[in-house]
N, C-alpha and C. Protein backbone atom coordinates (compact mmCIF):
# COMPACT_ATOMS: atom_id res chain seq x y z
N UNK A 1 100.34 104.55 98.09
CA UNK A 1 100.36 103.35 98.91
C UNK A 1 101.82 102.96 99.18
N UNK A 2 101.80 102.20 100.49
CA UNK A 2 103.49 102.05 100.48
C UNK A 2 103.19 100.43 100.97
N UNK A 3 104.29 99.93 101.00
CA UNK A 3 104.63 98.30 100.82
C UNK A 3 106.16 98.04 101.46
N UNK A 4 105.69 97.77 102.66
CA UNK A 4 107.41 97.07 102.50
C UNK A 4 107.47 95.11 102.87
N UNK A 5 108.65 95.09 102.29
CA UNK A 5 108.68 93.33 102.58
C UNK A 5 110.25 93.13 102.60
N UNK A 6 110.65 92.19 102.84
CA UNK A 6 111.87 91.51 102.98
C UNK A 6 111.77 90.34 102.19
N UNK A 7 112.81 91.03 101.21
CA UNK A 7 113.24 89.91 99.90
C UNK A 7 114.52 89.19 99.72
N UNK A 8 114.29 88.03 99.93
CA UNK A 8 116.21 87.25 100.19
C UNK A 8 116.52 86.68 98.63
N UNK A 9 117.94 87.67 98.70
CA UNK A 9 118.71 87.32 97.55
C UNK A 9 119.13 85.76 97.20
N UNK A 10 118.92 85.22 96.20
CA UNK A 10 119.34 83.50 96.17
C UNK A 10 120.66 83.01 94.88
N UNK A 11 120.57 84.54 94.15
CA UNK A 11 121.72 84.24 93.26
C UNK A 11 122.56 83.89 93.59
N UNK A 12 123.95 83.16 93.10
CA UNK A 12 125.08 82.21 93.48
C UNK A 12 126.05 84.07 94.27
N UNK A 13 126.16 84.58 93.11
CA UNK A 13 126.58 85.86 93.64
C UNK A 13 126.54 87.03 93.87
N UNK A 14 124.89 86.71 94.32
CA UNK A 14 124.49 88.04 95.46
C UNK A 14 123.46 88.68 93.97
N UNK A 15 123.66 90.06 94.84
CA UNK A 15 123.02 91.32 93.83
C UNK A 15 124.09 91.82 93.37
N UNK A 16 124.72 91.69 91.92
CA UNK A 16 125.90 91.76 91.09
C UNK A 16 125.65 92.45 89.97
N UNK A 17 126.29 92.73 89.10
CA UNK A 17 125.76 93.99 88.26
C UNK A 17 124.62 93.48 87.36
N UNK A 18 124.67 92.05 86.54
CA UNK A 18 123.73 92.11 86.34
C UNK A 18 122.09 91.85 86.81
N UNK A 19 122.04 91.23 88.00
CA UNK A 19 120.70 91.89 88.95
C UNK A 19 120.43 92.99 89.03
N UNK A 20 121.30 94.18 89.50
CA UNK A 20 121.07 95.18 89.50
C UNK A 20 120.33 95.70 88.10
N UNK A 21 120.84 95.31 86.94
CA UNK A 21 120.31 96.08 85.67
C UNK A 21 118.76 95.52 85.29
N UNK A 22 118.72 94.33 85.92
CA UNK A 22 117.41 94.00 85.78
C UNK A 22 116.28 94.09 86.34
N UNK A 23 117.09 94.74 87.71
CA UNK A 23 115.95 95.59 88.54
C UNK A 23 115.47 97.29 88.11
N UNK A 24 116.88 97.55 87.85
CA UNK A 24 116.29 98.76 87.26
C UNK A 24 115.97 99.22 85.95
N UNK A 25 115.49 97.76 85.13
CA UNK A 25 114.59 97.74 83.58
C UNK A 25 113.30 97.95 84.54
N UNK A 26 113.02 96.50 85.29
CA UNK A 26 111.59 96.56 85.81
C UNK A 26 111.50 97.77 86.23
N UNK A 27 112.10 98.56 86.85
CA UNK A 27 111.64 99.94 88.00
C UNK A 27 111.31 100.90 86.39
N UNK A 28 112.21 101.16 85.15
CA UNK A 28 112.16 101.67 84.18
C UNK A 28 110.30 102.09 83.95
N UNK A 29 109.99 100.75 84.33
CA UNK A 29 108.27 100.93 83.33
C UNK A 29 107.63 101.00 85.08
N UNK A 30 107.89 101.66 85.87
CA UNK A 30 107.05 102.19 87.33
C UNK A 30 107.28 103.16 87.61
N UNK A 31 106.03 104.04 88.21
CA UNK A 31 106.27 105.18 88.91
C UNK A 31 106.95 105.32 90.41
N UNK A 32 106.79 104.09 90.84
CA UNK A 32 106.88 104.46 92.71
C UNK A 32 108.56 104.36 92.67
N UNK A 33 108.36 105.12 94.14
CA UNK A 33 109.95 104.94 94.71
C UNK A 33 109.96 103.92 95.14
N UNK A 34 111.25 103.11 95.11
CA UNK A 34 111.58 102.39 95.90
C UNK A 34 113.02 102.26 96.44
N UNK A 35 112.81 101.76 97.76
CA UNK A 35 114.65 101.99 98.19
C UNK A 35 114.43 100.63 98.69
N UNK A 36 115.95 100.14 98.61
CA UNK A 36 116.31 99.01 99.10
C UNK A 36 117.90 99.58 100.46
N UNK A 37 116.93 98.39 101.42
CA UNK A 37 118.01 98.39 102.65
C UNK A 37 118.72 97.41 103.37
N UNK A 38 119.91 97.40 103.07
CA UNK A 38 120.70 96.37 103.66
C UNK A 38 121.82 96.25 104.73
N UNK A 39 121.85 96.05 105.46
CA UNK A 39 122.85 96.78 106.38
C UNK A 39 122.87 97.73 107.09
N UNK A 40 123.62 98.48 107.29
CA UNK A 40 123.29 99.81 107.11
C UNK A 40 123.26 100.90 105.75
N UNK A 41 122.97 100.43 104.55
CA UNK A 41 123.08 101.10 103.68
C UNK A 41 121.82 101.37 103.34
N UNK A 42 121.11 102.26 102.51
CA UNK A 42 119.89 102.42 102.10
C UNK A 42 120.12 102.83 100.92
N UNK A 43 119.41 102.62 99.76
CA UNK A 43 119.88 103.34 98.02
C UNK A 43 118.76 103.26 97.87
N UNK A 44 118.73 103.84 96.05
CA UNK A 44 117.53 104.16 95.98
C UNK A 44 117.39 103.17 94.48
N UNK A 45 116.53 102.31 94.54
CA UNK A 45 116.91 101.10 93.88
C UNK A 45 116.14 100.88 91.94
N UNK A 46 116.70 101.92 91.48
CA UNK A 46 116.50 102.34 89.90
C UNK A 46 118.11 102.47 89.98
N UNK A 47 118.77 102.96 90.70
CA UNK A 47 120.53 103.12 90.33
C UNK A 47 121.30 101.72 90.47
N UNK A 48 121.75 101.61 89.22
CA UNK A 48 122.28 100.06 89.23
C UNK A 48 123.85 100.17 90.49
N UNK A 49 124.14 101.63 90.19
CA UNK A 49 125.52 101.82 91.37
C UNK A 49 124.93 101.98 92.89
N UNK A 50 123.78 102.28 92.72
CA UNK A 50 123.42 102.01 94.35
C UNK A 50 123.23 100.70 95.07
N UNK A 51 122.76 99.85 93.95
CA UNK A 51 122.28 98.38 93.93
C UNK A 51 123.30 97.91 94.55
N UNK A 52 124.42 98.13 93.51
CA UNK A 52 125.63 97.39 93.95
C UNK A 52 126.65 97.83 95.04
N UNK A 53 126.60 98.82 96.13
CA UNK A 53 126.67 99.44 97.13
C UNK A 53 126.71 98.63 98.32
N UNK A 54 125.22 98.06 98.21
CA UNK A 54 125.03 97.53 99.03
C UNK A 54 125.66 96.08 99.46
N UNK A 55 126.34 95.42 98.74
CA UNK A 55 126.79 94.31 98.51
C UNK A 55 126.42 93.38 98.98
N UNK A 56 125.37 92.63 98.60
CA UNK A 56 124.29 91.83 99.13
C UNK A 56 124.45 90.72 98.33
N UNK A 57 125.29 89.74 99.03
CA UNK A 57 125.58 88.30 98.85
C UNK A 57 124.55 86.82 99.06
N UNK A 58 125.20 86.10 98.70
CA UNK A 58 123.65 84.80 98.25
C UNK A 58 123.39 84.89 99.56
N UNK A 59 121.80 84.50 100.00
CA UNK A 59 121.00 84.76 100.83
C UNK A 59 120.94 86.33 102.18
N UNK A 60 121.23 86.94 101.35
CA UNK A 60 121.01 88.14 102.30
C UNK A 60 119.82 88.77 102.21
N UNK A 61 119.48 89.11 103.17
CA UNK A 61 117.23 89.66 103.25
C UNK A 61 117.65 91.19 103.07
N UNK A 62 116.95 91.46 102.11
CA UNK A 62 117.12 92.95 101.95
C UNK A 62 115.42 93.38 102.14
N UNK A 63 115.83 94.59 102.90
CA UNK A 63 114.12 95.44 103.37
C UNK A 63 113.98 95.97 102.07
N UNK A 64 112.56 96.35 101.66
CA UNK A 64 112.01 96.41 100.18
C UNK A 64 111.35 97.58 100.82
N UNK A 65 111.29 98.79 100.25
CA UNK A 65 110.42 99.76 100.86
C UNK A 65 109.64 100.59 99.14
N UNK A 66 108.51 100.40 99.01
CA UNK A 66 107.73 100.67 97.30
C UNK A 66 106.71 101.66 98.25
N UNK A 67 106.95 102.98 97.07
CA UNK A 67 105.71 103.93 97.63
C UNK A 67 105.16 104.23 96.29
N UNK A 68 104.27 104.20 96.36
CA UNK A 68 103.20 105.12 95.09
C UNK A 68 102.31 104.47 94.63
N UNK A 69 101.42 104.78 93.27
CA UNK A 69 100.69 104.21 92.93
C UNK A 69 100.13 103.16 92.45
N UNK A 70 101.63 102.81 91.79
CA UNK A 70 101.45 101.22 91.79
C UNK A 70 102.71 100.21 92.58
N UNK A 71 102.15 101.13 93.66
CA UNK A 71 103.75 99.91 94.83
C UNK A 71 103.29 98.60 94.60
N UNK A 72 101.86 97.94 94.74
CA UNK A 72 101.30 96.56 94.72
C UNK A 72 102.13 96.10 93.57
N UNK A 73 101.74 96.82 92.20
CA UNK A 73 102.39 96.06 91.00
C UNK A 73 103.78 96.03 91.18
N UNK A 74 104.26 96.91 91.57
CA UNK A 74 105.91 96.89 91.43
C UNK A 74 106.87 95.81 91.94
N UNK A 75 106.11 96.10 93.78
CA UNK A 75 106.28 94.94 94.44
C UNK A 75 106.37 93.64 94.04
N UNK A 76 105.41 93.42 93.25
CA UNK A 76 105.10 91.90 92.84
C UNK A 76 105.95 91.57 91.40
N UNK A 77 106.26 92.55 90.54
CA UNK A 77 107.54 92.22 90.07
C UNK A 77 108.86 92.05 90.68
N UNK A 78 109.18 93.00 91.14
CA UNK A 78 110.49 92.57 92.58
C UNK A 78 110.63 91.16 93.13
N UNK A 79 109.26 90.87 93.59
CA UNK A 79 109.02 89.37 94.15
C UNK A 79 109.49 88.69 92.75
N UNK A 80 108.85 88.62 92.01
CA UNK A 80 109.20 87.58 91.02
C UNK A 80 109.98 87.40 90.54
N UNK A 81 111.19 89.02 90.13
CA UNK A 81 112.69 89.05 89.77
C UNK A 81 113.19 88.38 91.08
N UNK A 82 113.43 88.11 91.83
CA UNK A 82 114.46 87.71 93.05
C UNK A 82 114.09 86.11 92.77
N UNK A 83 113.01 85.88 92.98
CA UNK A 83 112.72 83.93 92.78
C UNK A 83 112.74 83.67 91.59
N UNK A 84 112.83 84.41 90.72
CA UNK A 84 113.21 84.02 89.35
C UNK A 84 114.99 84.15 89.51
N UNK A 85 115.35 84.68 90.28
CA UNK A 85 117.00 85.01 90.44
C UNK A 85 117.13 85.89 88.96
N UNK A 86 116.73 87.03 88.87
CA UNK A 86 116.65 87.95 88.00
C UNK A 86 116.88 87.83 86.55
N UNK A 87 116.75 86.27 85.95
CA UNK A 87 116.44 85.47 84.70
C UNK A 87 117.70 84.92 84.55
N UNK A 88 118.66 84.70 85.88
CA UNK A 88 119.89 83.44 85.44
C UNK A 88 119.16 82.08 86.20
N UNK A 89 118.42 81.86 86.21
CA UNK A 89 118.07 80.63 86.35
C UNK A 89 118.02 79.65 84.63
């Protein structure tokens, strides 16, 4: 199954290293791919150095692209790391 959505960054400073590491704990316990796209950049979003590539500052919409078997679940952690602002709230 594939899933895409547009998820806006709200941290004070962006997707920074530690967002990045906390996206790719959650991706740790999933099978699907997922790439994140911003700009013109595309990575592949388990690499905390791809994460940060993209340099995606407070409110920037990044395209969410989840393929596999559990894209639904994955997805919906993604959603919840970003509005949770990846547990610096």
């Amino acid at each position: 199954m594939k899933i895409e959505k547009q998820l806006k960054v709200t941290t004070a400073l962006g997707l920074h290293a530690r967002p990045a590491a906390y996206i790719a704990r959650i991706l740790q316990q999933r099978q699907s791919k997922v790439i994140f796209s911003y700009k013109k950049e595309t990575v592949n979003a388990r690499s905390i150095m791809g994460i940060l590539v993209l340099s995606a500052h407070k409110n920037a919409v990044i395209d969410v692209l989840v393929d596999g078997d559990d894209a639904d679940e994955t997805m919906k952690a993604l959603e919840e790391a970003f509005t949770n602002q990846f547990g610096e709230r």
